[in-house]
Structure formats: C-alpha cells, structure tokens
C-alpha atoms as a PDB file:
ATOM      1  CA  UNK A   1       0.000   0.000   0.000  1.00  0.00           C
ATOM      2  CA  UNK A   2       2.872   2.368   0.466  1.00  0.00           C
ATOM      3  CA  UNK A   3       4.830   1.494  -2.299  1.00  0.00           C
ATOM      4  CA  UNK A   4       2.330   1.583  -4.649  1.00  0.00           C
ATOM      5  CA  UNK A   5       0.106   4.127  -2.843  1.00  0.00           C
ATOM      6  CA  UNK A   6      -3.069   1.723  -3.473  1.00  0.00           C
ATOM      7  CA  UNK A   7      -5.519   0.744  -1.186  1.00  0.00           C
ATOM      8  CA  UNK A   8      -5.493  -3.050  -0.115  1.00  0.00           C
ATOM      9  CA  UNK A   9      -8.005  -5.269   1.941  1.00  0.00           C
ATOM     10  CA  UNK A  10      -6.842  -8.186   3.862  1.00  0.00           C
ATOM     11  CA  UNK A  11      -9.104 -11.083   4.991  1.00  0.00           C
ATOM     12  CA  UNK A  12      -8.611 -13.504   8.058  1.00  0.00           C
ATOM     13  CA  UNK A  13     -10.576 -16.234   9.095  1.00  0.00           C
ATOM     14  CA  UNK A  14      -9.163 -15.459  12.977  1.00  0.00           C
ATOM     15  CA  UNK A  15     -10.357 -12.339  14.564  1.00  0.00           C
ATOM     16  CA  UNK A  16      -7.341 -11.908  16.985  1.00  0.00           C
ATOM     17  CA  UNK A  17      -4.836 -12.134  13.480  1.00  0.00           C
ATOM     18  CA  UNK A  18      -7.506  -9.604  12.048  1.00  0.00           C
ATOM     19  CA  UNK A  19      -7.003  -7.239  15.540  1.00  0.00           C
ATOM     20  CA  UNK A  20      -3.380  -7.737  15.108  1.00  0.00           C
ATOM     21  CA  UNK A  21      -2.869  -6.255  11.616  1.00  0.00           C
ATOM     22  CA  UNK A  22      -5.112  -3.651  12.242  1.00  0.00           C
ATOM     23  CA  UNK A  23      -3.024  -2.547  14.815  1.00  0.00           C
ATOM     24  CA  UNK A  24      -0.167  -3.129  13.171  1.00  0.00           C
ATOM     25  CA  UNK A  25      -1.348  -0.854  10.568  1.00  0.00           C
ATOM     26  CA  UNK A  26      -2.102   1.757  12.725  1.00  0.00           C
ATOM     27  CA  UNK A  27       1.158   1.728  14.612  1.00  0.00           C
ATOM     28  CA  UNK A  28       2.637   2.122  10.990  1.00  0.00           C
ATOM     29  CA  UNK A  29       0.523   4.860   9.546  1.00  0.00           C
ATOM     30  CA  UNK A  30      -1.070   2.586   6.885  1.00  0.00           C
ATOM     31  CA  UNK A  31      -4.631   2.440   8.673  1.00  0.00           C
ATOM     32  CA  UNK A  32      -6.124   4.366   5.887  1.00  0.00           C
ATOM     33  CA  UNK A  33      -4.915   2.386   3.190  1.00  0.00           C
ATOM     34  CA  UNK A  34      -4.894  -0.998   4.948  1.00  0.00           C
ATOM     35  CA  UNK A  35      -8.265  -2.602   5.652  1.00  0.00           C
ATOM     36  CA  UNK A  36      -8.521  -5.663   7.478  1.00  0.00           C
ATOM     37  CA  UNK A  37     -11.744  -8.016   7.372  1.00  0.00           C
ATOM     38  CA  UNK A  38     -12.606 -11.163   9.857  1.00  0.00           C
ATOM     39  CA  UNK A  39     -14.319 -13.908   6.925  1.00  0.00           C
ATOM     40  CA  UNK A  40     -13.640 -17.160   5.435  1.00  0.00           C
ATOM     41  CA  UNK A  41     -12.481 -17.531   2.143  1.00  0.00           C
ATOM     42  CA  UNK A  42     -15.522 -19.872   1.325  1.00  0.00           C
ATOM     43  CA  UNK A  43     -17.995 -16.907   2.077  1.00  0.00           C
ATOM     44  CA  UNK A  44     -15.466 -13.778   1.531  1.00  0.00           C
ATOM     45  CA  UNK A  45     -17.185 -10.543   2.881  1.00  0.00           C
ATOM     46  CA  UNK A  46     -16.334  -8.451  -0.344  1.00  0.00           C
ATOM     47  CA  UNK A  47     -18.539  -7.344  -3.181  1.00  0.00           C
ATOM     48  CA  UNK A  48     -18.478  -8.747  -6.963  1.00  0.00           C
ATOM     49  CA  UNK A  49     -15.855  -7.566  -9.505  1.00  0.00           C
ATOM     50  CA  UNK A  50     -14.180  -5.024  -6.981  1.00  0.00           C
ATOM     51  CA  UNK A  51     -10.765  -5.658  -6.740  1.00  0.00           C
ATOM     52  CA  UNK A  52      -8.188  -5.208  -9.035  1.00  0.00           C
ATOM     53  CA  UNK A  53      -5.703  -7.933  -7.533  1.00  0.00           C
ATOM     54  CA  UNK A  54      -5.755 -10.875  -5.080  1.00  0.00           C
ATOM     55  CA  UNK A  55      -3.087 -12.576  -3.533  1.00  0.00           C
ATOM     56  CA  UNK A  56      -2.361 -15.765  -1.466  1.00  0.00           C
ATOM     57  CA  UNK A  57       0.034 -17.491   0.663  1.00  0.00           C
ATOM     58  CA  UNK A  58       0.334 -20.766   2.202  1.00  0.00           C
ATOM     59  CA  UNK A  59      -3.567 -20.321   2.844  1.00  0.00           C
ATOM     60  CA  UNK A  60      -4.861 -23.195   0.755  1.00  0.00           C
ATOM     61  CA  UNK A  61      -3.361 -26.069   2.594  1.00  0.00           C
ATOM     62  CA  UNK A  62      -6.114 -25.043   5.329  1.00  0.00           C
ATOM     63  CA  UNK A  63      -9.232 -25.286   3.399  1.00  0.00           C
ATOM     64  CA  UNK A  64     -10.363 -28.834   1.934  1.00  0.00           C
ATOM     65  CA  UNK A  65     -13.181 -27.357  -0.886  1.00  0.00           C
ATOM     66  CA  UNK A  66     -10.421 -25.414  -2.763  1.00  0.00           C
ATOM     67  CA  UNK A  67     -12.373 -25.036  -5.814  1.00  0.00           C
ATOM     68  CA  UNK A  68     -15.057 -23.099  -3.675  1.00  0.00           C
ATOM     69  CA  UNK A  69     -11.562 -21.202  -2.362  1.00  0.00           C
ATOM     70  CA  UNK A  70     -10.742 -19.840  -6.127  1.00  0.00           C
ATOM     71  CA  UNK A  71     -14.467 -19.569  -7.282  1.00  0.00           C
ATOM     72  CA  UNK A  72     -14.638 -16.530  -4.774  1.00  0.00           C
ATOM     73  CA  UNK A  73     -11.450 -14.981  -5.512  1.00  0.00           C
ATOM     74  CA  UNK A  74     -12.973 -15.219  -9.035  1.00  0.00           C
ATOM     75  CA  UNK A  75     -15.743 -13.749  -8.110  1.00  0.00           C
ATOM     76  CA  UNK A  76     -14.525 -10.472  -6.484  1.00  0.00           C
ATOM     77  CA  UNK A  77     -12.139  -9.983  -8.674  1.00  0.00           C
ATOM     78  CA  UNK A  78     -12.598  -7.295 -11.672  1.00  0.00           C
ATOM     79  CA  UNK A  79     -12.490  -9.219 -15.840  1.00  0.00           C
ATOM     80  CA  UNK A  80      -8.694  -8.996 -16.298  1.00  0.00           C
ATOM     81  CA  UNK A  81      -7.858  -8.881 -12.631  1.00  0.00           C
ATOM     82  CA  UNK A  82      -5.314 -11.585 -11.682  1.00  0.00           C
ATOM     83  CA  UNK A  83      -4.840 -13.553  -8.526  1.00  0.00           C
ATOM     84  CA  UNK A  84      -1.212 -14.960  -7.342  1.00  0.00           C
ATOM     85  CA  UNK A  85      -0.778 -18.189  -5.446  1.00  0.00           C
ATOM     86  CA  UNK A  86       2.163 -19.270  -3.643  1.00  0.00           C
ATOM     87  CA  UNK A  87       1.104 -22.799  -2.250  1.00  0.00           C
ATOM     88  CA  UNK A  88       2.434 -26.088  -0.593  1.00  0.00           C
ATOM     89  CA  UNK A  89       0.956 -28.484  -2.441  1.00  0.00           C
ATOM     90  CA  UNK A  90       0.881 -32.728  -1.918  1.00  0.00           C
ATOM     91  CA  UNK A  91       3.710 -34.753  -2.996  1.00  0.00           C
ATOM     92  CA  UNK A  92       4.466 -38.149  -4.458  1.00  0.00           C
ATOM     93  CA  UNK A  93       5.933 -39.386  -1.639  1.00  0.00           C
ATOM     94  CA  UNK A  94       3.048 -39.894   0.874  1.00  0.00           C
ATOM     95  CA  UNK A  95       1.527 -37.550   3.707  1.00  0.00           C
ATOM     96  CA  UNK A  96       4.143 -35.087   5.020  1.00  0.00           C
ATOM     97  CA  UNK A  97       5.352 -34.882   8.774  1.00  0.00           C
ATOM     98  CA  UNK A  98       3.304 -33.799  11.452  1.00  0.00           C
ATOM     99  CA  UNK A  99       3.048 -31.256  13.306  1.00  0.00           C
ATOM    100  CA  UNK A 100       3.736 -28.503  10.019  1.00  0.00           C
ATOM    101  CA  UNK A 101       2.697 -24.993  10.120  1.00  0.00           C
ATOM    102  CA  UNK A 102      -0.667 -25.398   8.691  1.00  0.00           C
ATOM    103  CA  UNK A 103      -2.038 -28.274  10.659  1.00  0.00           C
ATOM    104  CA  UNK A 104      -1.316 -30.160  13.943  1.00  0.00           C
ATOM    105  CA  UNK A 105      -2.533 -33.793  12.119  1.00  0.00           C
ATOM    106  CA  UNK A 106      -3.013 -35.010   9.105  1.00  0.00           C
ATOM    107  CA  UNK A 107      -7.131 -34.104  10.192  1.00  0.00           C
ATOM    108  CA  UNK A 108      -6.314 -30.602   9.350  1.00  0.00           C
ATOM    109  CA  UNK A 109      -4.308 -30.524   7.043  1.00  0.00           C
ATOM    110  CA  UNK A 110      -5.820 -30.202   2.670  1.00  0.00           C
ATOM    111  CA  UNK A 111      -3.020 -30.395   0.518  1.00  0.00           C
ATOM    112  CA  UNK A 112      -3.668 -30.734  -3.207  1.00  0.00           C
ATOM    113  CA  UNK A 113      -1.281 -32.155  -6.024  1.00  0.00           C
ATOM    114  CA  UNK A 114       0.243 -29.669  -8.575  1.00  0.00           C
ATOM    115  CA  UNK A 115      -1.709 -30.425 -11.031  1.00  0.00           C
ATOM    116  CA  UNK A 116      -5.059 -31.357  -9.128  1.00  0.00           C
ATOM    117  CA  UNK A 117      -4.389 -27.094  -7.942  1.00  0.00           C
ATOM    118  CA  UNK A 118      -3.957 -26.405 -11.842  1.00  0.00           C
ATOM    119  CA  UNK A 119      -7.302 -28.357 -12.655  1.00  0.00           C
ATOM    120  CA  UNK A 120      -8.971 -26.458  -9.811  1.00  0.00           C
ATOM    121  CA  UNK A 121      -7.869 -23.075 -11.116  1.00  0.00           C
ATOM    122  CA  UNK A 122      -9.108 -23.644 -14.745  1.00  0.00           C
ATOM    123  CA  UNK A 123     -12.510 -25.201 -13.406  1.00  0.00           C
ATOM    124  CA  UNK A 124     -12.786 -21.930 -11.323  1.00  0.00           C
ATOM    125  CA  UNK A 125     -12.696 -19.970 -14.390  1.00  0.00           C
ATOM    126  CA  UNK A 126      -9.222 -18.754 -14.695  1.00  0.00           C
ATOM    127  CA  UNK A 127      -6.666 -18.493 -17.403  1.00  0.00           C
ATOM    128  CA  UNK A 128      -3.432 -19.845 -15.966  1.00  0.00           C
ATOM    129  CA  UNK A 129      -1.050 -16.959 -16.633  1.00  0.00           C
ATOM    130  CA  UNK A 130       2.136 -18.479 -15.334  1.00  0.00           C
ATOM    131  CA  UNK A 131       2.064 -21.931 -13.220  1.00  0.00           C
ATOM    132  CA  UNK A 132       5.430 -23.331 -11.944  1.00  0.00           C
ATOM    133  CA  UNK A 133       6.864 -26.128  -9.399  1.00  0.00           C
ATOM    134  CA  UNK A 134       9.166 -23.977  -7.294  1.00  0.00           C
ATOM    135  CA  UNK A 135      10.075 -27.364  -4.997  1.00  0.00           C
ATOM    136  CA  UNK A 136      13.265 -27.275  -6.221  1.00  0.00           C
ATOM    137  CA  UNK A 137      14.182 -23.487  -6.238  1.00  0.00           C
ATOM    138  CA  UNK A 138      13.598 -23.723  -2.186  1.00  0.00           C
ATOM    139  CA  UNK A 139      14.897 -27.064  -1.759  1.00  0.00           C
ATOM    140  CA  UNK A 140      18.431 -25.931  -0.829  1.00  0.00           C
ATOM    141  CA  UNK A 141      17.180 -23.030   1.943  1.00  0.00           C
ATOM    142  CA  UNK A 142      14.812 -25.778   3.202  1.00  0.00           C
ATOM    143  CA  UNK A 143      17.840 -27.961   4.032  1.00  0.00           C
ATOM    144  CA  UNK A 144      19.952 -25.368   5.234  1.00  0.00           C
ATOM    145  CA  UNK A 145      17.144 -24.295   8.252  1.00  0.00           C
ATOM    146  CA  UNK A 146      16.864 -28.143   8.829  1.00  0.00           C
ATOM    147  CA  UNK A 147      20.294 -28.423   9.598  1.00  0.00           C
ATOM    148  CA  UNK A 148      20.605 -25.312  11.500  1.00  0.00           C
ATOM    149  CA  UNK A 149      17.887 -25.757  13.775  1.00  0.00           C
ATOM    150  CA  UNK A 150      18.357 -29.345  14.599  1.00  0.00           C
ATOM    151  CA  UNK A 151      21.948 -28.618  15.635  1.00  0.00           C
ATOM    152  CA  UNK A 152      21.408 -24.817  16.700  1.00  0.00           C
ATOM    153  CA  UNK A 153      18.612 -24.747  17.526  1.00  0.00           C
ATOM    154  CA  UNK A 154      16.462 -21.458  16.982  1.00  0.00           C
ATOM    155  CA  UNK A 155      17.968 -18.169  16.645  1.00  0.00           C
ATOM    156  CA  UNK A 156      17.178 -15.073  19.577  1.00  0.00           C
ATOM    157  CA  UNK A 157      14.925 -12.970  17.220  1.00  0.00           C
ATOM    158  CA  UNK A 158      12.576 -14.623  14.896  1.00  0.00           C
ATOM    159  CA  UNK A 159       8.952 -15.807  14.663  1.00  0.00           C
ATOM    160  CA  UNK A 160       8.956 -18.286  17.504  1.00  0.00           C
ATOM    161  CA  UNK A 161       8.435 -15.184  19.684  1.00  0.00           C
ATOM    162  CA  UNK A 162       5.717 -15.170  18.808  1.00  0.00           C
ATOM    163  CA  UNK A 163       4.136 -18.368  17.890  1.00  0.00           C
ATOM    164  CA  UNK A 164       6.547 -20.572  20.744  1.00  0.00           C
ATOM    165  CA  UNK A 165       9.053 -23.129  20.617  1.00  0.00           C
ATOM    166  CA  UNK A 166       6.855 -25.428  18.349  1.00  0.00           C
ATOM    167  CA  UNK A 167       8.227 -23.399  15.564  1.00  0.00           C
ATOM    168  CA  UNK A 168      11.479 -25.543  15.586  1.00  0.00           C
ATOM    169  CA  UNK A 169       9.459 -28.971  15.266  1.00  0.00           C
ATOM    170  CA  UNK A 170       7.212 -27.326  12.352  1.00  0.00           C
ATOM    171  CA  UNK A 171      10.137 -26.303  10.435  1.00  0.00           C
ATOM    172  CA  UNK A 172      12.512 -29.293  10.723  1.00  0.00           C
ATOM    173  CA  UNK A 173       8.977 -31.231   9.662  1.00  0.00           C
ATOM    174  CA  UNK A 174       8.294 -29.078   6.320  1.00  0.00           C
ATOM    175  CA  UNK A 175      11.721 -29.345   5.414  1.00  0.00           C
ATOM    176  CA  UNK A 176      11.782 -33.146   5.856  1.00  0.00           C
ATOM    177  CA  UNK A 177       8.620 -33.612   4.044  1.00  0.00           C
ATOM    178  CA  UNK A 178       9.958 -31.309   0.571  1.00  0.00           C
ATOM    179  CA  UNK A 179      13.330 -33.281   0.675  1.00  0.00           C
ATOM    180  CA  UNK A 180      11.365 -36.464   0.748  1.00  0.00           C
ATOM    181  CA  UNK A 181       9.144 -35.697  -1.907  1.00  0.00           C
ATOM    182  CA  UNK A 182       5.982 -35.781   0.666  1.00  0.00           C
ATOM    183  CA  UNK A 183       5.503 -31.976  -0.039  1.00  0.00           C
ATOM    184  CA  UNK A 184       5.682 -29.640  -2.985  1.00  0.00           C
ATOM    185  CA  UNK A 185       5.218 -25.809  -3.588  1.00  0.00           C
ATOM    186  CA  UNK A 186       3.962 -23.965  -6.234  1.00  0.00           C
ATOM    187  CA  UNK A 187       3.391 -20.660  -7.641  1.00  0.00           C
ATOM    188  CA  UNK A 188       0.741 -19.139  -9.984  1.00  0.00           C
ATOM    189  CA  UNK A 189      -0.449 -16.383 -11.493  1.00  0.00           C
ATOM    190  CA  UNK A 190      -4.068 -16.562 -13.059  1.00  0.00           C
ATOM    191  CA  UNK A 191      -6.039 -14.242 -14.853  1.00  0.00           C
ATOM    192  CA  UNK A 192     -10.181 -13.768 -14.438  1.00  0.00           C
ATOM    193  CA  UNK A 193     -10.684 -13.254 -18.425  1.00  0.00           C
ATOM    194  CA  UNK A 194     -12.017 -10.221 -19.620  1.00  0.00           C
END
C-alpha cells in the first residue's frame, strides 16, 4: 500500500490475526490504506468484480473445498484482474510430517497435487497466466534451516516469539517432508478473463 500508494483489503478467518494487523497498521501509519476483514475464504465478505488484484500465501493447505476457495477470488475480482498463489501443495511421496505450520494432524491438514491445484484453477474460471513447481528453487534453503535448527537450535529474534518453541518442530517437519518428496510448492499467477 505504500509502495504503490493503493488501497489493499486483507481477509482472516481469525479475529485476533484480524485485531493484530489492524493494529499493526495503525502503529505504521497505513490504517487508511490498509483494511482488514474477519471472513472465510468460502464466504469472503467483499462485493463482486471489486478488486483489481488478489493474492495468497500458504492459505490453501487449510481449506479442503479449494475449488469453492478460487471460485470466490474469481468472483470479487474485476475481468482482467489476476490472482497470485504461492502454495504447498501434496507430494508423491506420501503424507508429510506432522506437526507442520498449517495443521497439527493429518485431520487438518488439505493439501492438493500440482496439477489437481492447476485443474482447480481452470474449473474456477481462470486463465493460468504463469504456473510453476518452485520445490526445487527452495529445496536448498529448506535444508539449510533443517540443519541449522536441529543442531542450533532457533535463533534469539525470529517468529517463535511469537508463535513458541513449536516453531522448531514445524520447520525441521516441512523441510523433511519437501526433501522427501511428501511436499511440494507452487506458484501461480491466473487471470479472471475479460
């Protein structure tokens, strides 16, 4: 929103995330331009055609009906408006280690195959703009945090500040389960046409 001096709406299934970047975007000035929204992506809380953009990260993992998921960024975004994806997505290799970031068991946790996430996009209505496996291009950093925080441990400043200690088990576990083939990640860019 600053850099590009647009407005931007985020959307958060968890009101005390959604309390948290509104403050945060007070504290920083950007209150104005920065709107924050408690809703589920299934039901989002935004008008038809409106936006310009849309944009998600590591999101999809947490909802199972992730056609219903792009159908409504479809549906708020303007014709010609693109969405970008950056996704862990279901590997060859069996179900990944537990506990990950996204889910405590495998209960909770809705990955999709590559290509099932590419069939889902097109049945949504989207024209795939760009699609690519970035598995590989992270692979090596993956590895590297593995190694550092099984022998290191975690560093003084970082995320586990905030989220606790389980941040070490989560991270060791996604890194296991990409090097093993049990995980993937993608990125996308899509297109509604128009």
């Amino acid at each position: 929103a600053a850099h590009f001096d647009c407005h931007v709406t985020g959307v958060d299934l968890t009101q005390a995330f959604c309390d948290a970047a509104i403050e945060l975007n007070a504290v920083t000035g950007m209150a104005a331009r920065v709107r924050i929204l408690q809703g589920n992506a299934l039901a989002l809380p935004l008008p038809d055609a409106a936006f310009d953009r849309a944009y998600s990260q590591n999101v999809v993992m947490n909802i199972a009906d992730k056609r219903g998921m792009y159908r409504e960024a479809f549906r708020v975004l303007k014709p010609g408006g693109v969405l970008a994806l950056s996704n862990v997505c279901a590997g060859p290799a069996g179900a990944p280690y537990f506990p990950v970031p996204w889910a405590a068991t495998a209960a909770t946790s809705f990955l999709a195959t590559p290509d099932a996430t590419h069939d889902d996009l097109l049945a949504a209505g989207f024209e795939i703009v760009q699609f690519k496996e970035t598995t590989q291009s992270v692979l090596a950093d993956q590895v590297k945090d593995r190694q550092r925080m099984e022998t290191r441990g975690l560093p003084p400043l970082g995320v586990h500040l905030i989220v606790g200690e389980r941040v070490r088990e989560y991270g060791i576990n996604s890194a296991r389960s990409l090097e093993e083939g049990r995980t993937a990640t993608i990125e996308a860019l899509v297109r509604r046409p128009g």
